[in-house]
C-alpha atoms as a PDB file:
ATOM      1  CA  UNK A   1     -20.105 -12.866 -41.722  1.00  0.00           C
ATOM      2  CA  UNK A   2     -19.517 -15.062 -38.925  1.00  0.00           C
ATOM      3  CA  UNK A   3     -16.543 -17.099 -41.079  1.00  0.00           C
ATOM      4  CA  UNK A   4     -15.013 -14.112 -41.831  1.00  0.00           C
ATOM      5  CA  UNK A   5     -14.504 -13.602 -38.136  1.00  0.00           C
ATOM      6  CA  UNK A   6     -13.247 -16.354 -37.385  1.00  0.00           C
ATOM      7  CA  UNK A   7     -10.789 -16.276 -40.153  1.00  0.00           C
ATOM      8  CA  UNK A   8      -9.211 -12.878 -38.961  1.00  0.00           C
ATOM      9  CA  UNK A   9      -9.808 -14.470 -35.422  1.00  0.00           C
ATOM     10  CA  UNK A  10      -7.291 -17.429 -37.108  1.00  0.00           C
ATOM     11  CA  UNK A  11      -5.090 -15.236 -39.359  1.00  0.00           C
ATOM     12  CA  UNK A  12      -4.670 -12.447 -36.803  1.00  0.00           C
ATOM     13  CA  UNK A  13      -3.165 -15.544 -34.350  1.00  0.00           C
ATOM     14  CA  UNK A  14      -0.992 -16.776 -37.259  1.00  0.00           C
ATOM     15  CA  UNK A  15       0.474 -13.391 -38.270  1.00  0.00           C
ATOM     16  CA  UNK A  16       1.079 -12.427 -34.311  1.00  0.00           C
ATOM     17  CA  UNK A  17       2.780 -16.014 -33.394  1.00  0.00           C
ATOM     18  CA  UNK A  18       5.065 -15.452 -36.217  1.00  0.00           C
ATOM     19  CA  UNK A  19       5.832 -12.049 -35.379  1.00  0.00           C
ATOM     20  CA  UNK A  20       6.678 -13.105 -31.963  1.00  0.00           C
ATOM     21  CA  UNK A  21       8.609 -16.119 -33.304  1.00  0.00           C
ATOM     22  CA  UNK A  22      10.515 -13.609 -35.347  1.00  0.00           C
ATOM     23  CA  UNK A  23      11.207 -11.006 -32.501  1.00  0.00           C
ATOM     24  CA  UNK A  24      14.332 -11.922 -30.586  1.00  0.00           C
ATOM     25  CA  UNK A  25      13.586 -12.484 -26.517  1.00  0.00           C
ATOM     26  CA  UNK A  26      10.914 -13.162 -24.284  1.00  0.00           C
ATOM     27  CA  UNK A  27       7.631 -10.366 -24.816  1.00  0.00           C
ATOM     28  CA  UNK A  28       5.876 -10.222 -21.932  1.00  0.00           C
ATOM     29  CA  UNK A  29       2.227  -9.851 -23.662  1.00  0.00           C
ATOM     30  CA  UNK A  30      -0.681 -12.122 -23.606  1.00  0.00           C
ATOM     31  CA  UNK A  31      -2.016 -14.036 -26.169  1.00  0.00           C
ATOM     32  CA  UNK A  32      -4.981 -12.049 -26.675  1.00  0.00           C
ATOM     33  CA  UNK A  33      -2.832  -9.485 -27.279  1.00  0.00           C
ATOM     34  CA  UNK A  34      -1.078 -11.227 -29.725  1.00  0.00           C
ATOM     35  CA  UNK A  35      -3.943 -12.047 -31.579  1.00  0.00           C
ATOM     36  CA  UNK A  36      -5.340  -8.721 -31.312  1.00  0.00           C
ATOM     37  CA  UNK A  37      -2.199  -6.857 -32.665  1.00  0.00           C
ATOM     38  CA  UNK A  38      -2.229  -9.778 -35.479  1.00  0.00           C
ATOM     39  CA  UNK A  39      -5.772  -9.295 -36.635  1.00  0.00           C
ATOM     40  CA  UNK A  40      -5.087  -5.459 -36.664  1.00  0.00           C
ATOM     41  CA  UNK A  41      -1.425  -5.765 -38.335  1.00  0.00           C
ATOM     42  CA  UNK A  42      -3.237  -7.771 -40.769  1.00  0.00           C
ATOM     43  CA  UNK A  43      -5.665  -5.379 -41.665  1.00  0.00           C
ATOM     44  CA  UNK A  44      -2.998  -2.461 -41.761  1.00  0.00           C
ATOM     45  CA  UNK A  45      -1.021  -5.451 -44.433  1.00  0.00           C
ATOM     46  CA  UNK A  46      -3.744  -5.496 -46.778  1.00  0.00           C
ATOM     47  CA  UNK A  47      -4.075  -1.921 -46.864  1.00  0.00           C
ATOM     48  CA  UNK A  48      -0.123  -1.252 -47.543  1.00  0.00           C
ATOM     49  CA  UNK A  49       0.097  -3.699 -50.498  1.00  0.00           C
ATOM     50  CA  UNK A  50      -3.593  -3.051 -51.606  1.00  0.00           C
ATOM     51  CA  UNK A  51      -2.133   0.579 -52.263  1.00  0.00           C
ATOM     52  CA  UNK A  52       1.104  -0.454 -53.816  1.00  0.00           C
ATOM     53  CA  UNK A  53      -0.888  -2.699 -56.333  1.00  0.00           C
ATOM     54  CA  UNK A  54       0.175  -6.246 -55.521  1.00  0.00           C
ATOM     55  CA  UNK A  55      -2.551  -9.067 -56.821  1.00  0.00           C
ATOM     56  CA  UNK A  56      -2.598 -12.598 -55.720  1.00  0.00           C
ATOM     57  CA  UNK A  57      -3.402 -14.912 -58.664  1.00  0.00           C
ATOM     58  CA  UNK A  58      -3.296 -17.973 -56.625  1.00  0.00           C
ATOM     59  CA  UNK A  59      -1.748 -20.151 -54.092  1.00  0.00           C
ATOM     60  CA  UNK A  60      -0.743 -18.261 -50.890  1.00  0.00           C
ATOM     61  CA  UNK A  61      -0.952 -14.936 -50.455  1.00  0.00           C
ATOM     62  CA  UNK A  62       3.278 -14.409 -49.166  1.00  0.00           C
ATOM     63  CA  UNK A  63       3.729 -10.879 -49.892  1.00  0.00           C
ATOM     64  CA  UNK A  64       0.784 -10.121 -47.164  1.00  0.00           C
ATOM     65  CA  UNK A  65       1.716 -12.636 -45.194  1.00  0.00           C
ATOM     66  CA  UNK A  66       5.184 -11.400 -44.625  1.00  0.00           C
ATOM     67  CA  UNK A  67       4.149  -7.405 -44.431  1.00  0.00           C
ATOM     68  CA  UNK A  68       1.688  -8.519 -41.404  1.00  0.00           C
ATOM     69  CA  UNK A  69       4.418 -10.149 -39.373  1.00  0.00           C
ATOM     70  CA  UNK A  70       6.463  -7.224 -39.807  1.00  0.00           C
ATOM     71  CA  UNK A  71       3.887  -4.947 -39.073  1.00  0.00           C
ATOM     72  CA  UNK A  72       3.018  -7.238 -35.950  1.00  0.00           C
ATOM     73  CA  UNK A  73       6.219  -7.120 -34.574  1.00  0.00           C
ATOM     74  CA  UNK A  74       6.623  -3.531 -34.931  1.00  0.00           C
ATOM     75  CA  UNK A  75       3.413  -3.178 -33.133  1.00  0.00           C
ATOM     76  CA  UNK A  76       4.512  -6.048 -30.513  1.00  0.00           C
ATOM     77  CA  UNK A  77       7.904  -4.109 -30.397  1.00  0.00           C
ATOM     78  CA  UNK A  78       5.694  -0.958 -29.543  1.00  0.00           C
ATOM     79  CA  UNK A  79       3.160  -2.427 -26.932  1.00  0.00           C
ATOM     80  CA  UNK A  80       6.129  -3.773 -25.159  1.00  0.00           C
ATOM     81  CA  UNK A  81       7.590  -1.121 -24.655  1.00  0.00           C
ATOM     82  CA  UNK A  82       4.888   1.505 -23.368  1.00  0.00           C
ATOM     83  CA  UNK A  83       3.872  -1.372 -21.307  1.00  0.00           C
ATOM     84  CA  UNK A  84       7.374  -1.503 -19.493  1.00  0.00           C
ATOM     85  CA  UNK A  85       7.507   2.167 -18.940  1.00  0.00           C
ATOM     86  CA  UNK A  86       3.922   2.439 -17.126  1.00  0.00           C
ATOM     87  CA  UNK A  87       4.988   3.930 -13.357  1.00  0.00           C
ATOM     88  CA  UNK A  88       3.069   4.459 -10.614  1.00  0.00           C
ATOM     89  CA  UNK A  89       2.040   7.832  -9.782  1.00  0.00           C
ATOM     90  CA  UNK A  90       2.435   8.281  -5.634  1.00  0.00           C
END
């Protein structure tokens, strides 16, 4: 239980520092964030190619790998965004 914490803990920081890598600019989010929108892009991964069938036999799983950073950098792309167009209400 506990080591499969950590390892979404260590794959959600992974997946979100190579989404952030990938996304052109500075993002003005912190890295809990970043591991937080990793560990959830991952999870939202494994259900996309779970449903499209894909298998890993063995080695590295890439075809995850490379949905989650996309899926994190949407979500970074997103969080950015509505955080940059929060206003003050007077």
């Amino acid at each position: 239980m506990i080591g499969s914490i950590i390892g979404a803990i260590i794959g959600g920081l992974i997946i979100g520092v190579l989404a952030r890598l990938v996304l052109p600019g500075k993002q003005n989010i912190s890295m809990l964030m970043t591991i937080g929108i990793g560990i959830v892009s991952s999870f939202v991964a494994s259900l996309i190619v779970g449903a499209i069938g894909y298998r890993n036999a063995h080695g590295i799983a890439w075809i995850p790998l490379i949905v989650g950073v996309i899926v994190a950098a949407v979500l970074i792309t997103l969080y950015c965004n509505h955080a940059g167009r929060k206003s003050i209400a007077r």
